[in-house]
N, C-alpha and C. Protein backbone atom coordinates (compact mmCIF):
# COMPACT_ATOMS: atom_id res chain seq x y z
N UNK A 1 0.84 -1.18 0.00
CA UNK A 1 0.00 0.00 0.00
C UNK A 1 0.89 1.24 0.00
N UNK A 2 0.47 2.12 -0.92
CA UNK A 2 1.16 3.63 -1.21
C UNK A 2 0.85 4.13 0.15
N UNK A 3 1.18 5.16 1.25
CA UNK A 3 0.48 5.58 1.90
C UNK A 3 0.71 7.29 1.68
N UNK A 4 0.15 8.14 1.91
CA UNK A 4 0.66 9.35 1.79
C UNK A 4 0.71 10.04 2.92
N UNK A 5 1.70 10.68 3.76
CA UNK A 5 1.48 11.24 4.73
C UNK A 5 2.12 12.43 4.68
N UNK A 6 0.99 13.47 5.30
CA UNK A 6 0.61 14.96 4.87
C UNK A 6 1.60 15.65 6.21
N UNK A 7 2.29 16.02 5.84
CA UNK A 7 2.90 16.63 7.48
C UNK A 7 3.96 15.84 7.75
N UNK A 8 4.77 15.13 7.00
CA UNK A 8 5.43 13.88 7.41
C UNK A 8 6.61 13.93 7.72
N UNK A 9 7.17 15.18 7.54
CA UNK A 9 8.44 15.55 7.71
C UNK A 9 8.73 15.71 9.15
N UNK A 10 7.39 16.31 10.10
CA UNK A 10 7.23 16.34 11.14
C UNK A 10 7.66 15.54 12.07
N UNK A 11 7.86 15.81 13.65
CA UNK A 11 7.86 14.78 14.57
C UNK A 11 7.28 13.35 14.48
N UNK A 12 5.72 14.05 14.84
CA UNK A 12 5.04 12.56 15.05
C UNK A 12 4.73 11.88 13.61
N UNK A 13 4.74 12.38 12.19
CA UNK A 13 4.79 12.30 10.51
C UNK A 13 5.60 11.22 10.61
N UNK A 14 6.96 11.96 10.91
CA UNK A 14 8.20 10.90 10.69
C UNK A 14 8.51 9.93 11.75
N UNK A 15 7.52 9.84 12.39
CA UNK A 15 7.24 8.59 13.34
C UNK A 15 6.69 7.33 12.80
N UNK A 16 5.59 8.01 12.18
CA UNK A 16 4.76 7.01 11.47
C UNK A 16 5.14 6.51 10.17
N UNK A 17 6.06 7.19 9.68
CA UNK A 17 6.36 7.17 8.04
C UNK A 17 7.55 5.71 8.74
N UNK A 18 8.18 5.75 9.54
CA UNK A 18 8.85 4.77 10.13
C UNK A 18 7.80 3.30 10.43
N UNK A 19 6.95 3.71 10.90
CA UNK A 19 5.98 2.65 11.46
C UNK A 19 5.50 1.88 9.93
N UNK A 20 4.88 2.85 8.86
CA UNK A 20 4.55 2.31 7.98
C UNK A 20 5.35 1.51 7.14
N UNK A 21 6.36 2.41 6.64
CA UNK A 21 7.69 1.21 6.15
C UNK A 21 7.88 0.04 6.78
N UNK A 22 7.89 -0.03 8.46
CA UNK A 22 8.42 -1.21 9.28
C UNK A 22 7.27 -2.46 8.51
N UNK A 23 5.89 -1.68 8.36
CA UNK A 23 4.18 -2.35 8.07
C UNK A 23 4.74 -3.01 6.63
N UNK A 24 5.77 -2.28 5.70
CA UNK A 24 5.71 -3.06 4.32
C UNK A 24 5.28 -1.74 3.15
N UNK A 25 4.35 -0.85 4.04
CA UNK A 25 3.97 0.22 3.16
C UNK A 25 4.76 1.13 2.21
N UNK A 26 4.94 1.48 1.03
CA UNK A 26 5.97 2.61 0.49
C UNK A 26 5.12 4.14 0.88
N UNK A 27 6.01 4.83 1.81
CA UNK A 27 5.58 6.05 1.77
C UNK A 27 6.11 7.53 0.97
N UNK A 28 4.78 8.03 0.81
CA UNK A 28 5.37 9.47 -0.03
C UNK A 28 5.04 10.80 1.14
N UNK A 29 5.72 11.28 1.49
CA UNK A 29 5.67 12.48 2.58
C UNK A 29 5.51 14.07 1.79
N UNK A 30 4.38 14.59 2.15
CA UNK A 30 4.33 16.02 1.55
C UNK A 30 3.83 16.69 2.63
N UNK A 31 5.18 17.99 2.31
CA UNK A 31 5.47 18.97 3.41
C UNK A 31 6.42 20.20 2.85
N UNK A 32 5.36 21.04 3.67
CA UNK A 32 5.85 22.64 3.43
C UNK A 32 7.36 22.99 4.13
N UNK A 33 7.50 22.12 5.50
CA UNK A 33 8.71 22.21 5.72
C UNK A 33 8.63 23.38 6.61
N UNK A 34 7.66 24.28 6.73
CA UNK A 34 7.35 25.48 7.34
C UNK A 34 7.93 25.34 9.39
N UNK A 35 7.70 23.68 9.62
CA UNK A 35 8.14 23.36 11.34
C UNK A 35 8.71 22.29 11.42
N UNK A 36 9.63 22.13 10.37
CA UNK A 36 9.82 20.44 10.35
C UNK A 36 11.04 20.54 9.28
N UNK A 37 11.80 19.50 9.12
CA UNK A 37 13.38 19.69 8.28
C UNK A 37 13.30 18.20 7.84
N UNK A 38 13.97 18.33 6.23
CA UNK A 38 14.44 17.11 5.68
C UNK A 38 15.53 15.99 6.73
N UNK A 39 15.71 16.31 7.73
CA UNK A 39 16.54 16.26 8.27
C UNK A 39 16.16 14.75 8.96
N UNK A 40 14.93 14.65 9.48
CA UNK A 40 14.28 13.93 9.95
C UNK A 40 13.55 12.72 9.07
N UNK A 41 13.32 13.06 7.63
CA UNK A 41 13.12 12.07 6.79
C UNK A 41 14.34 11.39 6.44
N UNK A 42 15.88 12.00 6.43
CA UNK A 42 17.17 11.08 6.21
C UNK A 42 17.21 9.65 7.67
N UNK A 43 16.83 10.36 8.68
CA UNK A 43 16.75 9.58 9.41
C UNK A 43 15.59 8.29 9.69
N UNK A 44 14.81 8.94 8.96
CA UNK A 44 13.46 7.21 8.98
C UNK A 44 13.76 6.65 7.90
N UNK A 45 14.76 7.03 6.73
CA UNK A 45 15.40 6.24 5.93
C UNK A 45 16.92 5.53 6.46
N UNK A 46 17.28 6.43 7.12
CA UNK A 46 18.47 4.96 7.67
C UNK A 46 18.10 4.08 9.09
N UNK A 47 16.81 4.71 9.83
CA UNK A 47 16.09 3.76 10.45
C UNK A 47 15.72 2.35 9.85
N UNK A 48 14.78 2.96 8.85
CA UNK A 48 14.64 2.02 8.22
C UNK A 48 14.87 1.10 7.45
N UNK A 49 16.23 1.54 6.50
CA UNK A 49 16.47 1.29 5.24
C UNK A 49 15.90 0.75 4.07
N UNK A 50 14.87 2.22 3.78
CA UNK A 50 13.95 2.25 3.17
C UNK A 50 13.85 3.77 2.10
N UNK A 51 13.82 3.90 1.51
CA UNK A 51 13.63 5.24 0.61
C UNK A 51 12.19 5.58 0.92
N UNK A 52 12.32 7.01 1.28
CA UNK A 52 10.55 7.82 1.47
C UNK A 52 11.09 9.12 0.39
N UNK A 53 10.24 8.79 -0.72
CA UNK A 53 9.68 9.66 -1.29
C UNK A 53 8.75 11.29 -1.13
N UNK A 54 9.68 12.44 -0.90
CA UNK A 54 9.62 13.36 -0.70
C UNK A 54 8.52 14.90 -2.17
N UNK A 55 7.54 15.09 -1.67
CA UNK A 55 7.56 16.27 -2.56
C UNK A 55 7.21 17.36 -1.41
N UNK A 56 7.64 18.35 -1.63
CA UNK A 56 7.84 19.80 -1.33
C UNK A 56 6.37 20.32 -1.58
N UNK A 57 5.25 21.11 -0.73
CA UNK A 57 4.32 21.75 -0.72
C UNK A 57 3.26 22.06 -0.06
N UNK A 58 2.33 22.59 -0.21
CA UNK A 58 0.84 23.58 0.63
C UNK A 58 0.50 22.92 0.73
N UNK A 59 -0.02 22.28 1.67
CA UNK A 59 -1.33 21.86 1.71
C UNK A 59 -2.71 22.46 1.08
N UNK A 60 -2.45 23.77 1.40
CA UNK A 60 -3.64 24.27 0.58
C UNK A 60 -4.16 25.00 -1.29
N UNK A 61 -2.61 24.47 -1.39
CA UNK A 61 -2.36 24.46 -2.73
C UNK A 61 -3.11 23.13 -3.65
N UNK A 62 -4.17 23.03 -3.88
CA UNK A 62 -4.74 21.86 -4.82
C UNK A 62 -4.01 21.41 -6.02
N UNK A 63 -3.44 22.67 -7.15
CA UNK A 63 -2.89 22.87 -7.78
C UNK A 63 -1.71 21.08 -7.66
N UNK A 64 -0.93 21.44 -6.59
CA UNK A 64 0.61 20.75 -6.51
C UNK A 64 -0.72 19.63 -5.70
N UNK A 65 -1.40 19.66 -5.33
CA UNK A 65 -2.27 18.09 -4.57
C UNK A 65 -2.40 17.36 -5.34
N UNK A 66 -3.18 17.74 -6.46
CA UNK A 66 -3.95 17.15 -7.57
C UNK A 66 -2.55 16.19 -8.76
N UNK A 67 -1.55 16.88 -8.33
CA UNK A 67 -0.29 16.53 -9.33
C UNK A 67 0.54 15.53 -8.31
N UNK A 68 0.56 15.69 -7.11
CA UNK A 68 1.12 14.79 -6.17
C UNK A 68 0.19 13.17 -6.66
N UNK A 69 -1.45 13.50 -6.62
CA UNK A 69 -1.97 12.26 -6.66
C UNK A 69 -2.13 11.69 -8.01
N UNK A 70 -1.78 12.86 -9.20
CA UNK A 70 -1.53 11.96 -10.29
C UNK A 70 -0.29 10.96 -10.69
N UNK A 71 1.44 12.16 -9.45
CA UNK A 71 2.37 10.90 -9.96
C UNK A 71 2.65 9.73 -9.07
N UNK A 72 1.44 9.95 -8.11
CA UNK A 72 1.65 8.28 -7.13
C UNK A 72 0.27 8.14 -7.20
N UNK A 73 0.22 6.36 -7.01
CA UNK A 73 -0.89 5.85 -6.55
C UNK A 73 -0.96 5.53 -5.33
N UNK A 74 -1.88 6.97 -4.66
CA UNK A 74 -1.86 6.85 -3.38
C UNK A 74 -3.23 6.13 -3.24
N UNK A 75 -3.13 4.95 -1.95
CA UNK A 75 -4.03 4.50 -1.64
C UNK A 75 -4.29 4.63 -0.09
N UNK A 76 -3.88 5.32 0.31
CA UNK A 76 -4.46 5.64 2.13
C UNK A 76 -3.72 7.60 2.28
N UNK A 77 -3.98 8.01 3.16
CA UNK A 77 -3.60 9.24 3.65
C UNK A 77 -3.66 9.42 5.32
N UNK A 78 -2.86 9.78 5.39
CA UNK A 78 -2.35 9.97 7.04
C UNK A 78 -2.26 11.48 7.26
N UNK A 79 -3.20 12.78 7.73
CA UNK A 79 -3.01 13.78 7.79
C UNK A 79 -2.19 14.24 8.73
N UNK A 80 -1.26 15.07 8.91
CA UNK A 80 -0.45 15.95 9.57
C UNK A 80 -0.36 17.13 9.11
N UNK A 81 -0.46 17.82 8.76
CA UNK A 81 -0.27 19.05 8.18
C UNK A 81 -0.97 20.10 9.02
N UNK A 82 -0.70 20.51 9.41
CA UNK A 82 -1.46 21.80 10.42
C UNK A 82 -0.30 22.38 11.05
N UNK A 83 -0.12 24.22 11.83
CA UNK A 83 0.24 24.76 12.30
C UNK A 83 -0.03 24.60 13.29
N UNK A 84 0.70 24.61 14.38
CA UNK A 84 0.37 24.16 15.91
C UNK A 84 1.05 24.64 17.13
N UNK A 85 1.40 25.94 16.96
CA UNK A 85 2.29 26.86 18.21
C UNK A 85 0.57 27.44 18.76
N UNK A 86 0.25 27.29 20.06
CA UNK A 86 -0.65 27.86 20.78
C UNK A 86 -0.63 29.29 20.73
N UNK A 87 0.41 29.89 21.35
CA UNK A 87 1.06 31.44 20.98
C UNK A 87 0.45 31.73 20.21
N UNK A 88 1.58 31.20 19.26
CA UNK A 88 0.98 32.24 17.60
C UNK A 88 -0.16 31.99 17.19
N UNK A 89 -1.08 30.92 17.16
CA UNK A 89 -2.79 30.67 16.27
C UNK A 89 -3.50 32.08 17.62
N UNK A 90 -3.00 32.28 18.80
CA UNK A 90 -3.80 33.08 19.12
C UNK A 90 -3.47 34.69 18.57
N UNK A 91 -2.18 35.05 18.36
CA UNK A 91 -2.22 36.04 17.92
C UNK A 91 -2.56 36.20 15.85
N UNK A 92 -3.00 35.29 15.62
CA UNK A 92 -3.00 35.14 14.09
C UNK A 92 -4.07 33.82 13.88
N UNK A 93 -4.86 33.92 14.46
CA UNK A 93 -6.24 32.71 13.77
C UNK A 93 -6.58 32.67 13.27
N UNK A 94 -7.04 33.82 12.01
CA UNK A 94 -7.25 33.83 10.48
C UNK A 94 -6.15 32.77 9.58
N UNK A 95 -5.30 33.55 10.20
CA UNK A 95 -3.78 32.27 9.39
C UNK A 95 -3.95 30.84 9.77
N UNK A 96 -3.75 30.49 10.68
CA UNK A 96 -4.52 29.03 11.58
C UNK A 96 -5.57 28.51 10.43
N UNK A 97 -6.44 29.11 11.22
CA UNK A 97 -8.15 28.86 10.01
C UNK A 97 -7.70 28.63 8.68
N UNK A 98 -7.23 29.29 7.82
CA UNK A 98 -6.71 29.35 6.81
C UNK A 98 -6.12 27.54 6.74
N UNK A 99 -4.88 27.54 6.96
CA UNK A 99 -3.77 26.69 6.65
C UNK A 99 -3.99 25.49 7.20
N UNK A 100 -4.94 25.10 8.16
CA UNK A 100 -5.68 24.18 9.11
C UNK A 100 -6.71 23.70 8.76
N UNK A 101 -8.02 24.71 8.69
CA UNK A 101 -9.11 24.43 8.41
C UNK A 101 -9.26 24.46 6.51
N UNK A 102 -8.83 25.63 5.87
CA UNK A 102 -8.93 25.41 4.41
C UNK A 102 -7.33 24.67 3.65
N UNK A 103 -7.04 24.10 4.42
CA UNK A 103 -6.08 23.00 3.72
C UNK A 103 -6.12 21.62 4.12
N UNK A 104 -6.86 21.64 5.13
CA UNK A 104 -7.94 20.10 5.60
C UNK A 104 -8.70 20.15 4.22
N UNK A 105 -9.57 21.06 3.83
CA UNK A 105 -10.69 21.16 3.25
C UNK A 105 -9.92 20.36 0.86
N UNK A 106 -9.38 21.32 1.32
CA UNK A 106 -8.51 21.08 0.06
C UNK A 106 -8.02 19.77 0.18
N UNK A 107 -7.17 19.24 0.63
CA UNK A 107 -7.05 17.76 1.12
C UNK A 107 -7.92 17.35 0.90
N UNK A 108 -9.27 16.98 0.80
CA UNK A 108 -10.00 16.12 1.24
C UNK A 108 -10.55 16.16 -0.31
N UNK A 109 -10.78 17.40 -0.89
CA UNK A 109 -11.75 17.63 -2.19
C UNK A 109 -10.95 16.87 -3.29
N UNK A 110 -9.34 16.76 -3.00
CA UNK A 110 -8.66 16.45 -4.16
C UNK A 110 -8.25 14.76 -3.81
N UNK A 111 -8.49 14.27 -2.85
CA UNK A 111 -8.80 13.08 -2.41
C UNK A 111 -10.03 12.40 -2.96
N UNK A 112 -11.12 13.16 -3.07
CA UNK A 112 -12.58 12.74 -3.33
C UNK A 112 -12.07 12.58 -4.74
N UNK A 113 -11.54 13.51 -5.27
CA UNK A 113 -11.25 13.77 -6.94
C UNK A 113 -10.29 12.29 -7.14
N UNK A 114 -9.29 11.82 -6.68
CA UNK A 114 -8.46 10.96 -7.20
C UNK A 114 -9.44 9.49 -6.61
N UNK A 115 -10.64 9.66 -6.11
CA UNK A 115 -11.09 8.64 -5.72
C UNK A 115 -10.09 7.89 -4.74
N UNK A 116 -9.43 8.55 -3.50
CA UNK A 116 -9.10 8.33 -2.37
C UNK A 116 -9.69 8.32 -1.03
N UNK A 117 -10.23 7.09 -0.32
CA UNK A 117 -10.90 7.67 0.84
C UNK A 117 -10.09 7.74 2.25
């Protein structure tokens, strides 16, 4: 199983992107990189010794979604992608809302579109 995990570059992302490889799964990780470093995907590849397939991007960009799910056949999705400093969503919750709530939303429409559930 392809899996795709959204945020994966992340802590708990590149936890799981470990877990899934260990499962047999090939994973593809897409991430803005905005709280999180390639740094951490070199390492669930020599954890694992396994290649994770990296693309660079928004979540709320459909545009680069819609092209992610045409050059893999993704068959599951693991979301991570969200902003998550307490601090800052309170001084900036439009941005939050935004990148959280309308890049959940986007996720999901271009999922419905590639016939992903």
């Amino acid at each position: 199983m392809k899996v795709l995990l959204t945020g994966g570059a992340g802590y708990i992302g590149s936890h799981t992107a470990v877990e899934c490889l260990a499962a047999g799964h090939e994973v593809v990780v897409f991430d803005n990189l905005s709280n999180s470093s390639l740094k951490s995907l070199d390492r669930v590849a020599q954890i694992s010794g396994k290649p994770v397939d990296f693309v660079q991007g928004d979540i709320r960009d459909r545009a680069a979604l819609r092209q992610l799910f045409a050059d893999y056949a993704i068959d599951a999705v693991v979301h991570f992608a969200g902003l998550k400093a307490v601090g800052e969503s309170v001084e900036k919750p439009l941005w939050y809302y935004d990148n959280n709530i309308a890049g959940s939303i986007a996720l999901f429409e271009v999922m419905a579109e590639a016939g992903v559930k």
